[in-house]
PDB file of N, CA and C in Angstrom:
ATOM      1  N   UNK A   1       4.743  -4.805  13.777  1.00  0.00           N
ATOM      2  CA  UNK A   1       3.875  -4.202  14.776  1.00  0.00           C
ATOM      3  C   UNK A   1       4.680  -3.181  15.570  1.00  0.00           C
ATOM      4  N   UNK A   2       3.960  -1.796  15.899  1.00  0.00           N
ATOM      5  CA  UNK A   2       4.788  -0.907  16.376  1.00  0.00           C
ATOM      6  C   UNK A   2       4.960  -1.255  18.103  1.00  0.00           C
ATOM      7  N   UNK A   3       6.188  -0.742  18.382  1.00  0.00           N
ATOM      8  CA  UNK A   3       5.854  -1.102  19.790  1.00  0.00           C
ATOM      9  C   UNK A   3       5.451  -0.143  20.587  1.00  0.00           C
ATOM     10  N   UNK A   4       4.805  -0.689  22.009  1.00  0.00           N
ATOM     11  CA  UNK A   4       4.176   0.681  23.047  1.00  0.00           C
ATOM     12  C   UNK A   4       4.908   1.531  23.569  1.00  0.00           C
ATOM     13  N   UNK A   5       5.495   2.459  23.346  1.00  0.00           N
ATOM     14  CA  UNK A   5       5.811   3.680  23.839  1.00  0.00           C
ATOM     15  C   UNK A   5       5.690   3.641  25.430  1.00  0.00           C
ATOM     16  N   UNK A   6       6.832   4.217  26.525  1.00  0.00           N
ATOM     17  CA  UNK A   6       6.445   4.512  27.605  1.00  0.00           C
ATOM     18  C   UNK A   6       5.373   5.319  27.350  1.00  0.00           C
ATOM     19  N   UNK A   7       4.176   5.530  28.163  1.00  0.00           N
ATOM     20  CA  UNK A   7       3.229   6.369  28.610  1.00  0.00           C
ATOM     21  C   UNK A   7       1.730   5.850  27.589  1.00  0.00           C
ATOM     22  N   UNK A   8       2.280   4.538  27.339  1.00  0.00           N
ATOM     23  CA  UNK A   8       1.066   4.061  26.999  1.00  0.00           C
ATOM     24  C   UNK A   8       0.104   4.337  25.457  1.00  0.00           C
ATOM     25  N   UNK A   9       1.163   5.443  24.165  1.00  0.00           N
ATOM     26  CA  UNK A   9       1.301   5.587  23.064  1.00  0.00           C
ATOM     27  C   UNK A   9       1.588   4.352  22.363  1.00  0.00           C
ATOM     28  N   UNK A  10       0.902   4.137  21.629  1.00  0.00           N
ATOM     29  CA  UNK A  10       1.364   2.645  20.294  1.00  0.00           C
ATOM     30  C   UNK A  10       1.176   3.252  19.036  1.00  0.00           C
ATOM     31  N   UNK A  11       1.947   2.319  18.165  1.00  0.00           N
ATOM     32  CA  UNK A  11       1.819   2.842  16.496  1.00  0.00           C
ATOM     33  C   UNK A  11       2.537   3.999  16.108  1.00  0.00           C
ATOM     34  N   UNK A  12       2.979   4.746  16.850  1.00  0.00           N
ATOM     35  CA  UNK A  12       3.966   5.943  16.807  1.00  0.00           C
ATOM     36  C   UNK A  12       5.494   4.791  16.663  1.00  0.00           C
ATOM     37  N   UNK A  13       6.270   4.926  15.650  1.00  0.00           N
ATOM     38  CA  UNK A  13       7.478   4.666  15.623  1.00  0.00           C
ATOM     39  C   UNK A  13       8.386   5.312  15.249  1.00  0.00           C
ATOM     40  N   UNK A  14       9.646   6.008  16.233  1.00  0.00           N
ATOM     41  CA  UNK A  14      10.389   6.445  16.709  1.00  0.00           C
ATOM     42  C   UNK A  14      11.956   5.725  16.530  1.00  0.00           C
ATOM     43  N   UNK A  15      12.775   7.150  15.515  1.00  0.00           N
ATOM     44  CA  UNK A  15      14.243   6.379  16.050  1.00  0.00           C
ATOM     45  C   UNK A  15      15.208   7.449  15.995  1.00  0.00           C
ATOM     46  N   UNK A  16      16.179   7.526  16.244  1.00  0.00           N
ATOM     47  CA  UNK A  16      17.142   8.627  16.504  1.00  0.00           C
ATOM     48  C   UNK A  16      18.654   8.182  15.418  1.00  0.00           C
ATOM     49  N   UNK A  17      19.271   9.092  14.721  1.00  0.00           N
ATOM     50  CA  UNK A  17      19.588   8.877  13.825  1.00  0.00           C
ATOM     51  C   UNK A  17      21.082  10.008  14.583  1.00  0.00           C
ATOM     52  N   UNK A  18      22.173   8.710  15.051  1.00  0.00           N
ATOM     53  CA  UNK A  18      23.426   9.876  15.770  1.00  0.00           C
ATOM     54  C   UNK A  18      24.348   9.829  15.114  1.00  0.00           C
ATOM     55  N   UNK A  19      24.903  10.897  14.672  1.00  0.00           N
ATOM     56  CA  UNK A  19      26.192  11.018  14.304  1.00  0.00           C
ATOM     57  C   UNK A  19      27.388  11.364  15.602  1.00  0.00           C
ATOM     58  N   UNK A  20      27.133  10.665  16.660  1.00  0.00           N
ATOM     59  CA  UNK A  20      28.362  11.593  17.467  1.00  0.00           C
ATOM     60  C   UNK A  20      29.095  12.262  17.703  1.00  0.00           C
ATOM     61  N   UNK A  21      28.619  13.880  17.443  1.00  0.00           N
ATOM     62  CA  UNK A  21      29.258  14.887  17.448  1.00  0.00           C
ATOM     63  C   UNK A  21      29.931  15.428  18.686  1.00  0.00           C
ATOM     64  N   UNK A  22      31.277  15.782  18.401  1.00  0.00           N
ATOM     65  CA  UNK A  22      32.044  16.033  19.845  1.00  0.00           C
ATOM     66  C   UNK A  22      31.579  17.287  20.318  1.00  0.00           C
ATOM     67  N   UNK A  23      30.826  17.662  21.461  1.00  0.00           N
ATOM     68  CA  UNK A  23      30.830  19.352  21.348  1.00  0.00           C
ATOM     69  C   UNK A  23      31.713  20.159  22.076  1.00  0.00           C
ATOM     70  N   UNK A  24      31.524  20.957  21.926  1.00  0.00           N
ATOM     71  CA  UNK A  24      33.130  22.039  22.513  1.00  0.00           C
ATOM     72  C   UNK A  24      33.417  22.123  24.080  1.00  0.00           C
ATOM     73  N   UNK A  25      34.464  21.429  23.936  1.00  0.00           N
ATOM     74  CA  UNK A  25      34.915  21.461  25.336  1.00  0.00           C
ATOM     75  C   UNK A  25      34.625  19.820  25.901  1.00  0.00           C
ATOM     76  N   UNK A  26      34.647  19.168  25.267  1.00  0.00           N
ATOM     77  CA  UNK A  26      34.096  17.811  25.173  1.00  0.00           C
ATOM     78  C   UNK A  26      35.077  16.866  24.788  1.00  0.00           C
ATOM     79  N   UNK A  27      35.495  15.812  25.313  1.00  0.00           N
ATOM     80  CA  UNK A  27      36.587  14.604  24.049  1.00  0.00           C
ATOM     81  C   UNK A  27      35.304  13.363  23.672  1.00  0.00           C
ATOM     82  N   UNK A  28      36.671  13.072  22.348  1.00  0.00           N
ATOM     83  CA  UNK A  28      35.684  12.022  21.869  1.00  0.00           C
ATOM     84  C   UNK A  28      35.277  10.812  22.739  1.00  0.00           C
ATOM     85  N   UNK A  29      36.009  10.808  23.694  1.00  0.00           N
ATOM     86  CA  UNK A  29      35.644   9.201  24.235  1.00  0.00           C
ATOM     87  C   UNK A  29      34.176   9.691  25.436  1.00  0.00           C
ATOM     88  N   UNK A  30      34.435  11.343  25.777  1.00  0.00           N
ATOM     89  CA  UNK A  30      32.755  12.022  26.254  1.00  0.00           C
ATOM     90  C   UNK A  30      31.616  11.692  25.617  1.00  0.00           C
ATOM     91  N   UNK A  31      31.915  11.529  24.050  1.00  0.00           N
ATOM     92  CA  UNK A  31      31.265  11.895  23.202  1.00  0.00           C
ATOM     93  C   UNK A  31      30.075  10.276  23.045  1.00  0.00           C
ATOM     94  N   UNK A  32      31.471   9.499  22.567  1.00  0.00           N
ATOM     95  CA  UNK A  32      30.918   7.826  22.701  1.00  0.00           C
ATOM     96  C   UNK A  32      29.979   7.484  23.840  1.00  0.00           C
ATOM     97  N   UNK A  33      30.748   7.832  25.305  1.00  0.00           N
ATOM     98  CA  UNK A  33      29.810   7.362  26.289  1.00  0.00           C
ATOM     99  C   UNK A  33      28.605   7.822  25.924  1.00  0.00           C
ATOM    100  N   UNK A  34      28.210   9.243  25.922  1.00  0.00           N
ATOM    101  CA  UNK A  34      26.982  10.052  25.666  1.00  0.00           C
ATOM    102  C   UNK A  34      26.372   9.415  24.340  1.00  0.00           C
ATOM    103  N   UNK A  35      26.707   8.424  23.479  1.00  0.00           N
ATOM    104  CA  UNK A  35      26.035   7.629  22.364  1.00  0.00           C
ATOM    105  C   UNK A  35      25.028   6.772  22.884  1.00  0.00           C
ATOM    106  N   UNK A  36      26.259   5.987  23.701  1.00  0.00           N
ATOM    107  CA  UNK A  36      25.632   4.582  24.783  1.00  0.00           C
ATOM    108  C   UNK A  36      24.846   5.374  25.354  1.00  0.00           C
ATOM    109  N   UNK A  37      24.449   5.764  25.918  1.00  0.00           N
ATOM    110  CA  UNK A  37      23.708   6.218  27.374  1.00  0.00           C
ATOM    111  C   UNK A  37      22.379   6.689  26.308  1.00  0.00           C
ATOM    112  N   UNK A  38      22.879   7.313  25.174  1.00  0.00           N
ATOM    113  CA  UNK A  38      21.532   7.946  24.477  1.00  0.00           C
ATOM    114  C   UNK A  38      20.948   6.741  23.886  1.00  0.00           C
ATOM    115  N   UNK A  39      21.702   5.327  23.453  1.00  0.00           N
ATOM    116  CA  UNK A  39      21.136   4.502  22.893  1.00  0.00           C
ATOM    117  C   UNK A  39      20.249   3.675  23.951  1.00  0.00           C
ATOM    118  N   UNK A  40      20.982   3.594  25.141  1.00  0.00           N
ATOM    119  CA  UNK A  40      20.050   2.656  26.295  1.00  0.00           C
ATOM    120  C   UNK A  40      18.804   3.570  26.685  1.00  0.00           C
ATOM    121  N   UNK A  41      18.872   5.028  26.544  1.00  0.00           N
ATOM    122  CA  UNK A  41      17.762   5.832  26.990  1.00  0.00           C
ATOM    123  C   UNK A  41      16.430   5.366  25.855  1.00  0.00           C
ATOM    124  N   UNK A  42      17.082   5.400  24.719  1.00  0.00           N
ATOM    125  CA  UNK A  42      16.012   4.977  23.018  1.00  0.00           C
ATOM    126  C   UNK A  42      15.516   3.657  23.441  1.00  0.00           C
ATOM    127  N   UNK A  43      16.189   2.838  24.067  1.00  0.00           N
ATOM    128  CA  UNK A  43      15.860   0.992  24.563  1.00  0.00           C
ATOM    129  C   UNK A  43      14.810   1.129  25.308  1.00  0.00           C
ATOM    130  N   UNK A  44      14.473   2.355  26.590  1.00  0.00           N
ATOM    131  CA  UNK A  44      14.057   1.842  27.350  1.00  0.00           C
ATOM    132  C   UNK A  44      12.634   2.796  27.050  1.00  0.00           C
ATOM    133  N   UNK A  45      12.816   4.104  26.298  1.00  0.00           N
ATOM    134  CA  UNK A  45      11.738   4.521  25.757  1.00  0.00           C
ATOM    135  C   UNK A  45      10.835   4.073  24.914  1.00  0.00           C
ATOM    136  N   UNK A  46      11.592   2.613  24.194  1.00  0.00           N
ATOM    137  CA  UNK A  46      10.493   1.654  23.353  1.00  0.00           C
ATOM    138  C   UNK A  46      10.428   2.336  21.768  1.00  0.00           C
ATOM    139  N   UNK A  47      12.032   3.216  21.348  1.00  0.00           N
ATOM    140  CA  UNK A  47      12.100   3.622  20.510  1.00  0.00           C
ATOM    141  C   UNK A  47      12.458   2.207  19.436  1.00  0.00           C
ATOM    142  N   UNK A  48      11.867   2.408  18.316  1.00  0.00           N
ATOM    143  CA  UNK A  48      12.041   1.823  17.171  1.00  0.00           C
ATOM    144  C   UNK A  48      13.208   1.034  16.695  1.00  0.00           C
ATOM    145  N   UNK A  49      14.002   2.562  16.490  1.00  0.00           N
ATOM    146  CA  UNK A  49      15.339   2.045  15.695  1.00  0.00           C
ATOM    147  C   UNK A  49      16.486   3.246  16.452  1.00  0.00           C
ATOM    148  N   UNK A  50      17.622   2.518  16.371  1.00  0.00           N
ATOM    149  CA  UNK A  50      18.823   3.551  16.196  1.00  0.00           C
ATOM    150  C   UNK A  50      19.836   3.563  15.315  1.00  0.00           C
ATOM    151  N   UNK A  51      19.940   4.283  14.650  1.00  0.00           N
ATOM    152  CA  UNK A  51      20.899   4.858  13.599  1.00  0.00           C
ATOM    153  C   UNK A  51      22.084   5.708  14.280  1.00  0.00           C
ATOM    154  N   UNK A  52      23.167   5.042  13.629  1.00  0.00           N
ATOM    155  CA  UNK A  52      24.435   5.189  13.769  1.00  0.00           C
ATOM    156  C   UNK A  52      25.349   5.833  12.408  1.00  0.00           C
ATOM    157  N   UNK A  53      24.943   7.338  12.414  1.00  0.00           N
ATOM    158  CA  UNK A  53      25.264   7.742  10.783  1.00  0.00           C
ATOM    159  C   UNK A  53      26.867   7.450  10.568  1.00  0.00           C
ATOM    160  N   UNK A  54      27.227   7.066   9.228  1.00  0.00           N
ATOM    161  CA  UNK A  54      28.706   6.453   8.664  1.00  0.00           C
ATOM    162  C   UNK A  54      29.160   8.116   8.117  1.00  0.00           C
ATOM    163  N   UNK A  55      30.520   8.270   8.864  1.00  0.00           N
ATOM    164  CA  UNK A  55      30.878  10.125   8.194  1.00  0.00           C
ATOM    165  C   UNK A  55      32.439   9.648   7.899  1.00  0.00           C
ATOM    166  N   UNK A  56      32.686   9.950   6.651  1.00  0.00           N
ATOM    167  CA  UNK A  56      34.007   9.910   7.108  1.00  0.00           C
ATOM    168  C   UNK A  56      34.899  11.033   6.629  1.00  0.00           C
ATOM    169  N   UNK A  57      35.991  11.685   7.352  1.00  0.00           N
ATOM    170  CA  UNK A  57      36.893  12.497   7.007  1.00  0.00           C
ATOM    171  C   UNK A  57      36.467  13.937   7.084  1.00  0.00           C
ATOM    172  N   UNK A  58      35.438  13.799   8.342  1.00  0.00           N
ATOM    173  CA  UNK A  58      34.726  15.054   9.201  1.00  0.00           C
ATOM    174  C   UNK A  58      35.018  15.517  10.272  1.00  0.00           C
ATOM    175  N   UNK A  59      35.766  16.447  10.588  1.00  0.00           N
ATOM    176  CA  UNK A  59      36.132  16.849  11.991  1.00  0.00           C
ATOM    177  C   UNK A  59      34.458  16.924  12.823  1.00  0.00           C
ATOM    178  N   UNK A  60      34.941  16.997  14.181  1.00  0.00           N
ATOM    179  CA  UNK A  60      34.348  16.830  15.124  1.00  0.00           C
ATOM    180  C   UNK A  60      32.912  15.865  15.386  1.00  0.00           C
ATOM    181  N   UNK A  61      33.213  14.898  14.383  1.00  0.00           N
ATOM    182  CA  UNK A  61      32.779  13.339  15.012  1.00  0.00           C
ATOM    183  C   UNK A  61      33.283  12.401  15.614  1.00  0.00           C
ATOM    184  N   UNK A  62      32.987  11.683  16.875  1.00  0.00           N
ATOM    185  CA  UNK A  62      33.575  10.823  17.073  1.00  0.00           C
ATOM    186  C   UNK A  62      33.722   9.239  16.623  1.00  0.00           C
ATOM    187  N   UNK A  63      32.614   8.840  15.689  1.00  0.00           N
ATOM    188  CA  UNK A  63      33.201   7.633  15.643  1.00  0.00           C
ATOM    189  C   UNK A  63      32.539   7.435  13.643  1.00  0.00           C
ATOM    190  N   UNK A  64      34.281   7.286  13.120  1.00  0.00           N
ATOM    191  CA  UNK A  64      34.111   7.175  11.542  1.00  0.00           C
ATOM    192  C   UNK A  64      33.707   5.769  11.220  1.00  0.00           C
ATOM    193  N   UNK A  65      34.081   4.714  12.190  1.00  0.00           N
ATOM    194  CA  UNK A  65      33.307   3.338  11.881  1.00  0.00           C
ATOM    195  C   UNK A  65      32.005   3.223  12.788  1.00  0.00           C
ATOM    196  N   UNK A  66      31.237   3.222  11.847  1.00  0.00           N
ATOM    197  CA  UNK A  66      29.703   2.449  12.618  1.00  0.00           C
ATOM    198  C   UNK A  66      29.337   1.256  13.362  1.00  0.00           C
ATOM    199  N   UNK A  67      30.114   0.734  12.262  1.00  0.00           N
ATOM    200  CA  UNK A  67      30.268  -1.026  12.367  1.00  0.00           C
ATOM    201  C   UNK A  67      30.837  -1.551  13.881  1.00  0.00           C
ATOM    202  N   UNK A  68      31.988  -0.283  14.783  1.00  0.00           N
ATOM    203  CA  UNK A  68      32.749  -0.671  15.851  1.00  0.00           C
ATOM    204  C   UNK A  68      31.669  -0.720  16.762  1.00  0.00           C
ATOM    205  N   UNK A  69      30.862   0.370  16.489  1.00  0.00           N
ATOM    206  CA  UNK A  69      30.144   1.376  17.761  1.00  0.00           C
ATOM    207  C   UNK A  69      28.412   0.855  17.683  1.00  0.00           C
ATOM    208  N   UNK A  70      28.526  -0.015  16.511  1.00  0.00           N
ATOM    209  CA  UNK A  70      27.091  -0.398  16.332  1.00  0.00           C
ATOM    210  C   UNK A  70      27.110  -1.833  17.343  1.00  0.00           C
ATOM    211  N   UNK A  71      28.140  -2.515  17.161  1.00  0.00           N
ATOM    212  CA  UNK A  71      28.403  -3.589  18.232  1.00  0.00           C
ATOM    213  C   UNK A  71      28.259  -3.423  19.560  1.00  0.00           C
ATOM    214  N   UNK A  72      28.720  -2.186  20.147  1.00  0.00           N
ATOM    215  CA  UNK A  72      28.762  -1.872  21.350  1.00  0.00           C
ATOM    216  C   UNK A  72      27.466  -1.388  21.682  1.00  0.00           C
ATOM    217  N   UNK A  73      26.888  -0.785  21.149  1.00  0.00           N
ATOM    218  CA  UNK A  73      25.128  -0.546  20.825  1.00  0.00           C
ATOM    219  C   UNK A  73      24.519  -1.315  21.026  1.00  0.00           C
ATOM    220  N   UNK A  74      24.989  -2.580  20.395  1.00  0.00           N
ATOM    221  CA  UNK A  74      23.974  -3.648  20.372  1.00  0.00           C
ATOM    222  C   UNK A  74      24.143  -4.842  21.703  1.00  0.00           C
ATOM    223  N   UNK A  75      24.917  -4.165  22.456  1.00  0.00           N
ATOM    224  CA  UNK A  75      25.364  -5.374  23.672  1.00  0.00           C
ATOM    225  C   UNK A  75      24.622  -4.396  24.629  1.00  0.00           C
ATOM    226  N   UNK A  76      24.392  -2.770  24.719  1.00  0.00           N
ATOM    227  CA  UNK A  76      24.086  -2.157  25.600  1.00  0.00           C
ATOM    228  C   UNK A  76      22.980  -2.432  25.454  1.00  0.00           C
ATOM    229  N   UNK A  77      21.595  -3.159  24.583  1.00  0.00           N
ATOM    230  CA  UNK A  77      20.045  -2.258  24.094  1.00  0.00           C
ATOM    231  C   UNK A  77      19.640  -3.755  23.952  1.00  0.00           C
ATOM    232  N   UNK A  78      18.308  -4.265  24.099  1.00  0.00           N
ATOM    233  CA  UNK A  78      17.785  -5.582  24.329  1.00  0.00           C
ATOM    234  C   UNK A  78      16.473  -5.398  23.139  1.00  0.00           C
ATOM    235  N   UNK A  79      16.024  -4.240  23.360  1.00  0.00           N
ATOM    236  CA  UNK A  79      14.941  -4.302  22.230  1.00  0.00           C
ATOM    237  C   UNK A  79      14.862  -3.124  21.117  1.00  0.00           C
ATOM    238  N   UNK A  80      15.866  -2.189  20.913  1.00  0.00           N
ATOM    239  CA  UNK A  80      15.433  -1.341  20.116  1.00  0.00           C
ATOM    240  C   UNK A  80      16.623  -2.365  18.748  1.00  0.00           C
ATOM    241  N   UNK A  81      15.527  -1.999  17.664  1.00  0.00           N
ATOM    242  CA  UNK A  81      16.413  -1.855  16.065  1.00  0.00           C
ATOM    243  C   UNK A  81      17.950  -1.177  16.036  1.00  0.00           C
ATOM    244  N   UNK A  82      19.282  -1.528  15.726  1.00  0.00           N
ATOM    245  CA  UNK A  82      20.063  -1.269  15.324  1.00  0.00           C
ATOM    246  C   UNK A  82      20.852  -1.123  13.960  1.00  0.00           C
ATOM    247  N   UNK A  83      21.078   0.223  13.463  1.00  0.00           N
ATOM    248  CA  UNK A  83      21.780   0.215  11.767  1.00  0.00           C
ATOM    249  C   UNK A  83      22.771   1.182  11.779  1.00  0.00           C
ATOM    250  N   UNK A  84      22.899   1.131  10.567  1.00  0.00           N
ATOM    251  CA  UNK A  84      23.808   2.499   9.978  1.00  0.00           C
ATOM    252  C   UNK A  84      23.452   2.999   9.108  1.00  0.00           C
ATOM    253  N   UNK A  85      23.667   4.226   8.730  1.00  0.00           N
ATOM    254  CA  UNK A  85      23.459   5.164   7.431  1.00  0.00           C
ATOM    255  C   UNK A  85      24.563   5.804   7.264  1.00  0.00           C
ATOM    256  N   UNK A  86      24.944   5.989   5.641  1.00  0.00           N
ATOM    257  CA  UNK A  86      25.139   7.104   5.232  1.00  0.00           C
ATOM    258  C   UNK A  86      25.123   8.574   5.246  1.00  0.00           C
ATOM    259  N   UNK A  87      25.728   9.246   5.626  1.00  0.00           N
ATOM    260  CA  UNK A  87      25.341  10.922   5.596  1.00  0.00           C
ATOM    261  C   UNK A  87      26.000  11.418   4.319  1.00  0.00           C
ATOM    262  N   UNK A  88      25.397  12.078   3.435  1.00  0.00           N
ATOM    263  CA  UNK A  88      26.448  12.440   1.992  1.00  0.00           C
ATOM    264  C   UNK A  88      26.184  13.844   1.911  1.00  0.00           C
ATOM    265  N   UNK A  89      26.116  14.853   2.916  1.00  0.00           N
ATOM    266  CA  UNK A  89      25.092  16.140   2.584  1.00  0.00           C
ATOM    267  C   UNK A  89      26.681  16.741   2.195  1.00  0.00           C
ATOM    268  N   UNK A  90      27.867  16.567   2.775  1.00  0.00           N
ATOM    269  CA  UNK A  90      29.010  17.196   2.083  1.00  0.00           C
ATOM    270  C   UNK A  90      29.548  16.984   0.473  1.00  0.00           C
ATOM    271  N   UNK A  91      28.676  16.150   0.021  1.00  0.00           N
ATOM    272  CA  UNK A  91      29.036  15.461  -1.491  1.00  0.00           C
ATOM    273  C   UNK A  91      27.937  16.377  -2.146  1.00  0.00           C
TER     274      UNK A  91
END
């Protein structure tokens, strides 16, 4: 069952799919916080799912394990879906 959306929308399901990209002028540990904060914002918007894309051996991402940052995700967020994906668009 989808869940209700702030503003009173249902059946719409919603998820955000981050690769934590550092942006310029930015460090990675900027980068992480700004994950968290985007993942508790997805929690409280009644988004679906969050995706935590797996990159590895890509400059300007911050985090090559999912698995670390999906934990920390999942202690910040009470009701949204938590995963990981693959990104292979460089293969």
């Amino acid at each position: 069952m989808a869940r209700t959306l702030q503003g009173g929308r249902q059946g719409l399901k919603l998820s955000i799919v981050d690769q934590s990209p550092v942006p310029a002028g930015a460090t990675p540990a900027d980068t992480l916080r700004n994950t968290i904060d985007l993942a508790r914002l997805a929690d409280r918007l009644g988004y679906e799912r969050y995706w935590i894309a797996e990159h590895h051996g890509t400059l300007g991402f911050a985090s090559p394990a999912p698995e670390v940052l999906l934990a920390r995700v999942g202690v910040e967020t009470t009701g949204v879906r938590i995963g990981s994906g693959g990104v292979l668009l460089p293969h």
